[in-house]
N, C-alpha and C. Protein backbone atom coordinates (compact mmCIF):
# COMPACT_ATOMS: atom_id res chain seq x y z
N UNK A 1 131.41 30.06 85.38
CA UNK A 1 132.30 29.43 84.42
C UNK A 1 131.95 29.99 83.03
N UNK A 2 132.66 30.35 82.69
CA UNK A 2 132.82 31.43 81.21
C UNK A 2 133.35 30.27 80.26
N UNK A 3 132.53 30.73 78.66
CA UNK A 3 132.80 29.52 77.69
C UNK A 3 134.05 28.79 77.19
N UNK A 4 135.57 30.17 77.45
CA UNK A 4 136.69 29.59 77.91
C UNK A 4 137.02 28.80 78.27
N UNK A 5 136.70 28.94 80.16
CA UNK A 5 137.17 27.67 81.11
C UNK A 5 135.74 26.65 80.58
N UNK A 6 135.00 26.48 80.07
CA UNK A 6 134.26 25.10 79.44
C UNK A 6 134.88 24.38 78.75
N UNK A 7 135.75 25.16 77.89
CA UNK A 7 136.38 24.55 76.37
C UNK A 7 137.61 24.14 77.37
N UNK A 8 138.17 24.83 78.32
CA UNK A 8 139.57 23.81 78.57
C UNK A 8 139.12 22.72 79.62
N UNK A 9 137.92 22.76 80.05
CA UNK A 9 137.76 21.66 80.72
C UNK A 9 137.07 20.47 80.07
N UNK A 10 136.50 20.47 78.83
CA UNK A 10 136.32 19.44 77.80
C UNK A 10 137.86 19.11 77.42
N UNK A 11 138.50 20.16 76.94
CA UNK A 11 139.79 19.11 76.71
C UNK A 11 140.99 18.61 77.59
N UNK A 12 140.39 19.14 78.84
CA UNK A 12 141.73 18.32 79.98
C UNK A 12 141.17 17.04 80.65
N UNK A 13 139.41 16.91 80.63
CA UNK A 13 138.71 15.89 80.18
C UNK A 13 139.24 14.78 79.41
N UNK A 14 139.41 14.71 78.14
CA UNK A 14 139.67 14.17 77.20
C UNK A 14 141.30 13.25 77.61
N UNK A 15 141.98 14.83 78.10
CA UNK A 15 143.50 14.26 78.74
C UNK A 15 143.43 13.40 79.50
N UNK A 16 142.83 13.82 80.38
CA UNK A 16 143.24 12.42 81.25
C UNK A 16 142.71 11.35 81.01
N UNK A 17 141.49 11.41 79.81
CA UNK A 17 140.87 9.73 80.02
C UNK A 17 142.15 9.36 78.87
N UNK A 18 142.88 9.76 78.15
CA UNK A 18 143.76 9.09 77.31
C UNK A 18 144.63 8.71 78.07
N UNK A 19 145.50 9.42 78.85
CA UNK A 19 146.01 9.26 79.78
C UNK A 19 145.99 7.96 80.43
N UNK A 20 144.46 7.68 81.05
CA UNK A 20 144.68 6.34 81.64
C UNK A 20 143.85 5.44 80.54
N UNK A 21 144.49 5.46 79.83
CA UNK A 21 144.67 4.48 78.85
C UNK A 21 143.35 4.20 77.78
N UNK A 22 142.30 5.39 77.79
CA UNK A 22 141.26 4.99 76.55
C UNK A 22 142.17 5.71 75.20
N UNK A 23 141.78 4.58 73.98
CA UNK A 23 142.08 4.56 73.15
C UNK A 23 141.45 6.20 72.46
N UNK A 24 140.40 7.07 72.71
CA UNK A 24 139.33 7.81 72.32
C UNK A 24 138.91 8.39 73.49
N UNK A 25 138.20 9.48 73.52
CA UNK A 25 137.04 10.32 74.35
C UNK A 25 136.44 11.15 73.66
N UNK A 26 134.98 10.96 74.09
CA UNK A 26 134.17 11.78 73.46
C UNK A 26 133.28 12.61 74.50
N UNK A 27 133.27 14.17 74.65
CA UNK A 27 132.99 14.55 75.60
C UNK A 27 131.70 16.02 75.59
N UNK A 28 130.40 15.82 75.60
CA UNK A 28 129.57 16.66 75.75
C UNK A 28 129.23 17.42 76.83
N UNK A 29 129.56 19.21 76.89
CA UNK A 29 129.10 19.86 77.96
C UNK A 29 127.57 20.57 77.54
N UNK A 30 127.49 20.92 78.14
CA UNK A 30 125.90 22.04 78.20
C UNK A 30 125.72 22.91 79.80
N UNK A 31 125.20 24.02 78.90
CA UNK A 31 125.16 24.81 79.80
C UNK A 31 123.52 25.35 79.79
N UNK A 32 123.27 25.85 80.53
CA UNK A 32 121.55 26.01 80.71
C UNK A 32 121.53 27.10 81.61
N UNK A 33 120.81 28.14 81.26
CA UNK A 33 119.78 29.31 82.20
C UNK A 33 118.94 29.60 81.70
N UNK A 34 117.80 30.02 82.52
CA UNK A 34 116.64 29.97 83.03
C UNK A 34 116.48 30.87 83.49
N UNK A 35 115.35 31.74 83.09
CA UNK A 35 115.08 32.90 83.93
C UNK A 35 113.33 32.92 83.76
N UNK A 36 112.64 33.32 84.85
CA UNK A 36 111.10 32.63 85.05
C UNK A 36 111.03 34.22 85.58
N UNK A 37 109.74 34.75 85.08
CA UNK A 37 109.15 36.13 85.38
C UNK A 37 107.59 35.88 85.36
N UNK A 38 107.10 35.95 86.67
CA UNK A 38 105.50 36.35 86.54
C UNK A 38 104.87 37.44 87.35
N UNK A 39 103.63 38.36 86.56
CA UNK A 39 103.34 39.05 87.07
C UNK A 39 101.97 38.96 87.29
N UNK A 40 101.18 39.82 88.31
CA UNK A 40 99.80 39.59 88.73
C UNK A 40 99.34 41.17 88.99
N UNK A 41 98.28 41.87 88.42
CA UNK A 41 97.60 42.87 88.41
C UNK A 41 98.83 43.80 88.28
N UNK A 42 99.47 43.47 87.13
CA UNK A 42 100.64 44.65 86.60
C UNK A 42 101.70 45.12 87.41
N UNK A 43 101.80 43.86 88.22
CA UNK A 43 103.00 43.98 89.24
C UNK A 43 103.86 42.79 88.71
N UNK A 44 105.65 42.58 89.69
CA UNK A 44 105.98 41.71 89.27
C UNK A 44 105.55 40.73 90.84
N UNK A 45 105.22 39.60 90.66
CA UNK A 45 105.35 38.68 91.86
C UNK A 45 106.42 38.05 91.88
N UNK A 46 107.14 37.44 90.89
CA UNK A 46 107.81 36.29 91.51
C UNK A 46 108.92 36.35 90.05
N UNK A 47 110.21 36.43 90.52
CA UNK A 47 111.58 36.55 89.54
C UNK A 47 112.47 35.23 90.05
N UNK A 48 112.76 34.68 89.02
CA UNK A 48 114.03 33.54 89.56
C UNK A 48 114.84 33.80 88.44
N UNK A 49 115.81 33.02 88.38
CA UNK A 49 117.06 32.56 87.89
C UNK A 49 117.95 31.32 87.93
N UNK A 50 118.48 30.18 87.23
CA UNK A 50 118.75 29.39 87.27
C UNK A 50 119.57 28.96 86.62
N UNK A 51 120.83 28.06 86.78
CA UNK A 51 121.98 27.82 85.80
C UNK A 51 122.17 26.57 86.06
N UNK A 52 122.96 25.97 85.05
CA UNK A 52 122.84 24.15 85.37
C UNK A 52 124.29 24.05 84.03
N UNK A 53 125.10 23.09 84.81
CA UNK A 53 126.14 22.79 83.73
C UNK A 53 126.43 21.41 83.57
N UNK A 54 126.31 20.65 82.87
CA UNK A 54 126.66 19.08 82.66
C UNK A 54 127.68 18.70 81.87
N UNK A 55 128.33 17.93 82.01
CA UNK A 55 129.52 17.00 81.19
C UNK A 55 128.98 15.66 80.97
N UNK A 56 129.02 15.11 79.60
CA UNK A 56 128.99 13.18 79.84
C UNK A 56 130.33 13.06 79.00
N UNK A 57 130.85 12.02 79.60
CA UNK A 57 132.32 11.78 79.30
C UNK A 57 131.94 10.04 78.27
N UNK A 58 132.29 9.55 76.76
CA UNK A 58 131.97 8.59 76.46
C UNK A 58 133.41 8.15 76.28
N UNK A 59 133.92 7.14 77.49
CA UNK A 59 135.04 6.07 76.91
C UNK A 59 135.39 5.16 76.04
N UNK A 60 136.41 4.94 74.93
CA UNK A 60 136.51 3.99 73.74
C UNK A 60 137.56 2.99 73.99
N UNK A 61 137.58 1.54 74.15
CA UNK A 61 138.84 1.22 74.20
C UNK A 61 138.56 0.01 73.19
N UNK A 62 139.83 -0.60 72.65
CA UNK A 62 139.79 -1.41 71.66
C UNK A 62 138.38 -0.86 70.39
N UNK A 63 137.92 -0.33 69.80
CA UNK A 63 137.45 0.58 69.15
C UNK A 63 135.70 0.28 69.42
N UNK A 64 135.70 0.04 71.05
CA UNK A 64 134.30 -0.06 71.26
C UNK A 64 133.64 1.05 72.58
């Protein structure tokens, strides 16, 4: 998922919670990678890689 499709999925997010009826949405993504490299007697041992994506969606109705 490329920072594009992030940004339209924060705001089709947003759509539908208005949609069903919050007054407001407030909506935080994050994205996270990770990349872990260790080596032992000038070799590599051990390579990873890791990605992680989160949304929290905050609902408002009557202005609470």
């Amino acid at each position: 998922m490329d920072k594009k499709d992030r940004l339209k999925l924060v705001h089709w997010v947003v759509e539908q919670a208005k949609k069903k009826g919050a007054d407001e949405a407030s909506v935080s993504f994050s994205y996270r990678r990770e990349i872990s490299i260790s080596h032992r007697d000038g070799k590599l041992e051990e390579l990873s890689e890791s990605t992680s994506n989160s949304l929290s969606l905050a609902i408002y109705d009557n202005n609470r």
